[in-house]
C-alpha atoms as a PDB file:
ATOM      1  CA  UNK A   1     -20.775  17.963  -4.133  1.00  0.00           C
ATOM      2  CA  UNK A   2     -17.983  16.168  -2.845  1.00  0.00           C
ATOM      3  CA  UNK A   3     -16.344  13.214  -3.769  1.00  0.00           C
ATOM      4  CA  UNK A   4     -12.585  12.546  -1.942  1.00  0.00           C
ATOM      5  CA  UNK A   5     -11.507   9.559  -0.213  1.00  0.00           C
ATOM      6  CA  UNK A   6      -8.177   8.922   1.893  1.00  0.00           C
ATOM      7  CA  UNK A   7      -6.966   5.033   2.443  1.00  0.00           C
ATOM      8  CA  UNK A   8      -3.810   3.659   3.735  1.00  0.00           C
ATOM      9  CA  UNK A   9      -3.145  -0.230   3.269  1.00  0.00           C
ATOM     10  CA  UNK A  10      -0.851  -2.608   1.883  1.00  0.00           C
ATOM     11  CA  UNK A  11      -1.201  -3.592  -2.052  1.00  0.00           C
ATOM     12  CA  UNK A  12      -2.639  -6.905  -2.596  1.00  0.00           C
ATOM     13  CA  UNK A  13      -1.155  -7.628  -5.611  1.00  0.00           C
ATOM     14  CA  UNK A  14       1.709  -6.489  -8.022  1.00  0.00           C
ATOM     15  CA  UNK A  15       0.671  -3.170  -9.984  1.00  0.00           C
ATOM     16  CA  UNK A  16      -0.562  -3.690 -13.594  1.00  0.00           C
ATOM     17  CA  UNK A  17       1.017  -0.719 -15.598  1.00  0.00           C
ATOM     18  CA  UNK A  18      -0.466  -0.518 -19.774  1.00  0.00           C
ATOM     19  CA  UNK A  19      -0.811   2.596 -21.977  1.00  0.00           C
ATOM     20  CA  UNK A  20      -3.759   3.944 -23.735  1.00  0.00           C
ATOM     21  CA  UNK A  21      -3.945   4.133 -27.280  1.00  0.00           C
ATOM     22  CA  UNK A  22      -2.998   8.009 -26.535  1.00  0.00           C
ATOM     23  CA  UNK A  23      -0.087   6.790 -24.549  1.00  0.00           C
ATOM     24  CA  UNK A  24      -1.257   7.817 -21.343  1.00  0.00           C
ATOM     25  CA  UNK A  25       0.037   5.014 -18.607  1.00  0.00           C
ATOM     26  CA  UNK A  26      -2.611   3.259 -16.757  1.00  0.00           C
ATOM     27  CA  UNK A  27      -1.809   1.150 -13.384  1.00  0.00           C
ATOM     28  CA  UNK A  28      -3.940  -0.945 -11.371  1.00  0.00           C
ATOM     29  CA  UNK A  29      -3.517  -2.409  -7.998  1.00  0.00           C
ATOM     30  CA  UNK A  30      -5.400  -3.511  -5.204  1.00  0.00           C
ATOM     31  CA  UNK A  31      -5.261  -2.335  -1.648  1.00  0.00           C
ATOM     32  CA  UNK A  32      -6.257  -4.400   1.532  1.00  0.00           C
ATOM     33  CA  UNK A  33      -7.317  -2.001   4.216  1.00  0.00           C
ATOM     34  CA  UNK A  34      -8.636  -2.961   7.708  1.00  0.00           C
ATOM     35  CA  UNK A  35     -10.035  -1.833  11.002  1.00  0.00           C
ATOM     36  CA  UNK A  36     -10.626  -3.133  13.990  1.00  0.00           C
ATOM     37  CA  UNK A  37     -13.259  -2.626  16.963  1.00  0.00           C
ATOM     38  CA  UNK A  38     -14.913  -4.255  19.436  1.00  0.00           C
ATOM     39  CA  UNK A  39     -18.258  -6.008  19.068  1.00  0.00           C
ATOM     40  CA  UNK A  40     -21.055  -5.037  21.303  1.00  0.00           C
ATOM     41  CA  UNK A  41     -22.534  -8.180  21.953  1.00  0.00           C
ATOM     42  CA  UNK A  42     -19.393 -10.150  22.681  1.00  0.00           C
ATOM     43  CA  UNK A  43     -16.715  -8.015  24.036  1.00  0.00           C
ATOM     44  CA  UNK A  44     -14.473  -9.671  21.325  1.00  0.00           C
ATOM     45  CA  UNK A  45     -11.973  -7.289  19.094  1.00  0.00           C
ATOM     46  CA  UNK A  46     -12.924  -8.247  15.680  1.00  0.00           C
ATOM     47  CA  UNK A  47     -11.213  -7.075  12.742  1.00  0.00           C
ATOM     48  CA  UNK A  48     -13.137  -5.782   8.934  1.00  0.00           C
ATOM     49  CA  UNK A  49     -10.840  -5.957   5.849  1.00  0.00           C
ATOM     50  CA  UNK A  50     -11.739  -4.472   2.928  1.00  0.00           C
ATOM     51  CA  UNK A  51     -10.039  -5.355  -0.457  1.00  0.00           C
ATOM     52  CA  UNK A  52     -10.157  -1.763  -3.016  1.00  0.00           C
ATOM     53  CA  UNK A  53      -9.125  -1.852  -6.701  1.00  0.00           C
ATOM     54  CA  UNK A  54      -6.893   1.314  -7.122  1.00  0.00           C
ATOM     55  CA  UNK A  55      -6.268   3.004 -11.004  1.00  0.00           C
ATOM     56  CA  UNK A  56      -3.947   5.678 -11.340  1.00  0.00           C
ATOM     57  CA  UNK A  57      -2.654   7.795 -14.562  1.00  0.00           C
ATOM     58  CA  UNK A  58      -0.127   9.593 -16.090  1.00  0.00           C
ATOM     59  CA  UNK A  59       3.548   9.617 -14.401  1.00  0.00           C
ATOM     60  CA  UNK A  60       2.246   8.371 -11.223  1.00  0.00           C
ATOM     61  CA  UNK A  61       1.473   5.683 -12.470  1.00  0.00           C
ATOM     62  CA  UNK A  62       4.679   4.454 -14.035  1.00  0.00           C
ATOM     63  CA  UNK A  63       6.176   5.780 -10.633  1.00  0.00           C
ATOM     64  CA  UNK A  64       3.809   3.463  -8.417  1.00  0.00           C
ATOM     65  CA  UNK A  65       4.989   0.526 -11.216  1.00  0.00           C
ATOM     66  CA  UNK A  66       8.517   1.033 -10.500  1.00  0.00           C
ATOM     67  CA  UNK A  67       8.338   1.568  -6.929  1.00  0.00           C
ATOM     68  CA  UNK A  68       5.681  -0.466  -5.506  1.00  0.00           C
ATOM     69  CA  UNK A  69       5.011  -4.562  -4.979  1.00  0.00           C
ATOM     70  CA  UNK A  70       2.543  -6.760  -3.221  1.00  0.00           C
ATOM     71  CA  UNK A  71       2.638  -5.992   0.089  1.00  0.00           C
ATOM     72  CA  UNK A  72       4.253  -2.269  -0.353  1.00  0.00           C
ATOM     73  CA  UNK A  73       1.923   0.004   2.581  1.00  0.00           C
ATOM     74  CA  UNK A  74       0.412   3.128   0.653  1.00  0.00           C
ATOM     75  CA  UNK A  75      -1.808   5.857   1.130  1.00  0.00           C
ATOM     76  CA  UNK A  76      -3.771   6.573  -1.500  1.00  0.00           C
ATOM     77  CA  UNK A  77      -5.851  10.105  -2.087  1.00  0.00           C
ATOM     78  CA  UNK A  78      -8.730   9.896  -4.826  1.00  0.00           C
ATOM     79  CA  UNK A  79     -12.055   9.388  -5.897  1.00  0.00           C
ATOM     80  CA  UNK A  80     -14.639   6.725  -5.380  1.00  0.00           C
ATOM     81  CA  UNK A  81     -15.880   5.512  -8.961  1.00  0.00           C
ATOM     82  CA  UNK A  82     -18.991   3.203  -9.505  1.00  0.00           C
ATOM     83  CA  UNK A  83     -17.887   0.669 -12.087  1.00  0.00           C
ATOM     84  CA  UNK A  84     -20.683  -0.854 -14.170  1.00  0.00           C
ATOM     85  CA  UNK A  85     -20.461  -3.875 -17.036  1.00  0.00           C
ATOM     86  CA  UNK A  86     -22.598  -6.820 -18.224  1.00  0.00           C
ATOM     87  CA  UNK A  87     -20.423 -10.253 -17.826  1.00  0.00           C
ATOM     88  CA  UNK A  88     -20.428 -13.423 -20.211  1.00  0.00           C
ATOM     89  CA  UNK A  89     -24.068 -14.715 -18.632  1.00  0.00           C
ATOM     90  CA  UNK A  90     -25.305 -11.469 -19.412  1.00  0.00           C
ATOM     91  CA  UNK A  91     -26.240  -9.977 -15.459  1.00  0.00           C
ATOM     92  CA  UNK A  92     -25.195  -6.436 -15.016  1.00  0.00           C
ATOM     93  CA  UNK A  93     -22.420  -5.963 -12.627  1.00  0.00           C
ATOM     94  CA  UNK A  94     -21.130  -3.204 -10.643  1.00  0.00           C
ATOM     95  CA  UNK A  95     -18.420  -2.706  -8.330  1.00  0.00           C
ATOM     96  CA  UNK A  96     -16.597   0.805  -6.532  1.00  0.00           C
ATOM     97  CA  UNK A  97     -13.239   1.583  -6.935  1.00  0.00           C
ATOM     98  CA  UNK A  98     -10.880   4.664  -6.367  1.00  0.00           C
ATOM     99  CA  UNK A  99      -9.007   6.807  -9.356  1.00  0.00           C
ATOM    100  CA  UNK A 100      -6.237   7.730  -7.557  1.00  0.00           C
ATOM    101  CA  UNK A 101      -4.954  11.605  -7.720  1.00  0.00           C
ATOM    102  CA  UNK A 102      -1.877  11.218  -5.240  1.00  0.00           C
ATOM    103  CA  UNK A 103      -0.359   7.853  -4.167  1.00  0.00           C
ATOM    104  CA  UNK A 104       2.564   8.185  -1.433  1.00  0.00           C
ATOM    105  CA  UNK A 105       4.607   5.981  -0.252  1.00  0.00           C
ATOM    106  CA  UNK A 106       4.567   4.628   3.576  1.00  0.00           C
ATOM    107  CA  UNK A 107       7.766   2.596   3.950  1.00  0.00           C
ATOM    108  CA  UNK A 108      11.517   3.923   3.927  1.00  0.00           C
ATOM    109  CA  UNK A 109      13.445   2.315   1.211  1.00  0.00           C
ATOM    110  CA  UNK A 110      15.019   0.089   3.756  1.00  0.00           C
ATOM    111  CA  UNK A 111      11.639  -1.245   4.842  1.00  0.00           C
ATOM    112  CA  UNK A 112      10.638  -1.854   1.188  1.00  0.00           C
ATOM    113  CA  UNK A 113      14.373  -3.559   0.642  1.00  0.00           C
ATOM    114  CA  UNK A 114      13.568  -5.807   3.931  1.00  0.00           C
ATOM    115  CA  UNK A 115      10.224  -6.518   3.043  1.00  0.00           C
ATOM    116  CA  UNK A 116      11.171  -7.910  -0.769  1.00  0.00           C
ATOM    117  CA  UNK A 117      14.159 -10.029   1.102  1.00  0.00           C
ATOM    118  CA  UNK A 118      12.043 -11.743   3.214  1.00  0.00           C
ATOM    119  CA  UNK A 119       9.479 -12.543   0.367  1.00  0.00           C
ATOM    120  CA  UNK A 120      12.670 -14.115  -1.696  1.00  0.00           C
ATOM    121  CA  UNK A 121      13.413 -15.389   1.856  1.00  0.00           C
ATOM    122  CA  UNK A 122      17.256 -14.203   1.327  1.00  0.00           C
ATOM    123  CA  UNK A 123      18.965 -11.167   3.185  1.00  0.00           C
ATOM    124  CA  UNK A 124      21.790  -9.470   1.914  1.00  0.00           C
ATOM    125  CA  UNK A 125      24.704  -9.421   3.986  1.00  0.00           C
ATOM    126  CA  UNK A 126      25.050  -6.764   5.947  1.00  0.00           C
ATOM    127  CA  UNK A 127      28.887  -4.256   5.797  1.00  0.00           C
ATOM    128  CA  UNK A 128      30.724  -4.736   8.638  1.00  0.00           C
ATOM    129  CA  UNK A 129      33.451  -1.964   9.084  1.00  0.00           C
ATOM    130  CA  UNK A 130      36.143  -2.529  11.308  1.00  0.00           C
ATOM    131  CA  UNK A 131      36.702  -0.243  14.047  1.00  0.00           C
ATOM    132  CA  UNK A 132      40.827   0.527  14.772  1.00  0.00           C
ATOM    133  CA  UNK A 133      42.654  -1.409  17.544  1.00  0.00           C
ATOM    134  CA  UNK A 134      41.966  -0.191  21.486  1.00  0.00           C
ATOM    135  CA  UNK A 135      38.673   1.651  19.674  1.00  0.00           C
ATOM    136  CA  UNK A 136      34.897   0.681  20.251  1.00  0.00           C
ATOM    137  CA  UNK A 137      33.049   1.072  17.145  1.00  0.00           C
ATOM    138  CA  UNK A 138      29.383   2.722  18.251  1.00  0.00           C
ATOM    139  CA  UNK A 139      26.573   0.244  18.054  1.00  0.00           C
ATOM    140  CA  UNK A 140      24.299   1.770  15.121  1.00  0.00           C
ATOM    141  CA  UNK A 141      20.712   1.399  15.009  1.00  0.00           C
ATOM    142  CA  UNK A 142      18.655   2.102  11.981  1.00  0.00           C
ATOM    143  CA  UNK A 143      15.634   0.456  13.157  1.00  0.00           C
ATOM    144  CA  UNK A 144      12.504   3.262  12.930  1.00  0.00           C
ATOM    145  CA  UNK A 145      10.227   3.261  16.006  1.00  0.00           C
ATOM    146  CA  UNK A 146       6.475   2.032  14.909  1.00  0.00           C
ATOM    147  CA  UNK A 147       3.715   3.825  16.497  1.00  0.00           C
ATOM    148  CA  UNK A 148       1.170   1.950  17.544  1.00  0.00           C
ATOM    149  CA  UNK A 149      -2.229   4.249  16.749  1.00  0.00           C
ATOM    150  CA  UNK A 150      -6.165   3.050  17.403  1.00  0.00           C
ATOM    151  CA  UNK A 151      -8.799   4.344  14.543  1.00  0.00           C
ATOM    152  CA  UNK A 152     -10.032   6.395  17.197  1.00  0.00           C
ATOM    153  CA  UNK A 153      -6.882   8.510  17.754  1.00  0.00           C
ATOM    154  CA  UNK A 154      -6.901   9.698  13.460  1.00  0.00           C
ATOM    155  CA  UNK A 155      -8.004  13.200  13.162  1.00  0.00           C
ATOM    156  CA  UNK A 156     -10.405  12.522   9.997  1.00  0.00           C
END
């Protein structure tokens, strides 16, 4: 038997760190994930999203606390769970989710830092140094190239 599952998305919500009674830490997020393809009868790309509830334990999880807010883009490496509970009109509910064994991180910290200004809608300022007189200062550019990969093209 087998039981692994690899997802990359962006969270959905702020993470949800509390301890057990043990003192174990305990974080929950959500991840969005999507994929798109084209549908058969139309022709038309159409896009699925799918919305996963992520735990995690132990240091990882106070690192994904510290690190990680809504719209931070993780992959996440774990196991599907079947959760099962009755609710307040008594029907029995389930739902899947993923205990997460490895969570990385998918943005550089200057993506994360751009990301969180434009959700406060502020920028910080940027340095400028001055270059001496008669001198060109090189043009800098710190910008990361995005790849632009189909489904398709992913190994696994």
């Amino acid at each position: 038997m087998y039981n692994k599952i690899i997802l990359v998305g962006n969270l959905t919500r702020d993470v949800e760190l509390r301890y057990s009674p043990a003192g174990t830490a305990i974080a929950k997020f959500g991840i969005a994930t999507n994929r798109t393809y084209k549908d058969t009868v139309t022709g038309e790309n159409k896009q699925e999203v799918m919305f996963i509830d992520v735990t995690v334990f132990g240091r990882s999880a106070e690192i994904a606390n510290q690190y990680l807010r809504k719209g931070s883009k993780v992959l996440v490496e774990g196991r599907l769970v079947l959760d099962q509970w009755v609710d307040s009109s008594g029907q029995k509910r389930s739902k899947h989710s993923v205990v997460a064994e490895k969570v990385q991180f998918m943005e550089t910290k200057a993506e994360a830092e751009r990301n969180r200004s434009y959700e406060n809608s502020y920028e910080a300022p940027q340095p400028q140094s001055q270059a001496p007189r008669g001198q060109t200062q090189p043009k800098q550019n710190n910008e990361i190239p995005s790849i632009d990969i189909d489904e398709d093209e992913i190994p696994f």
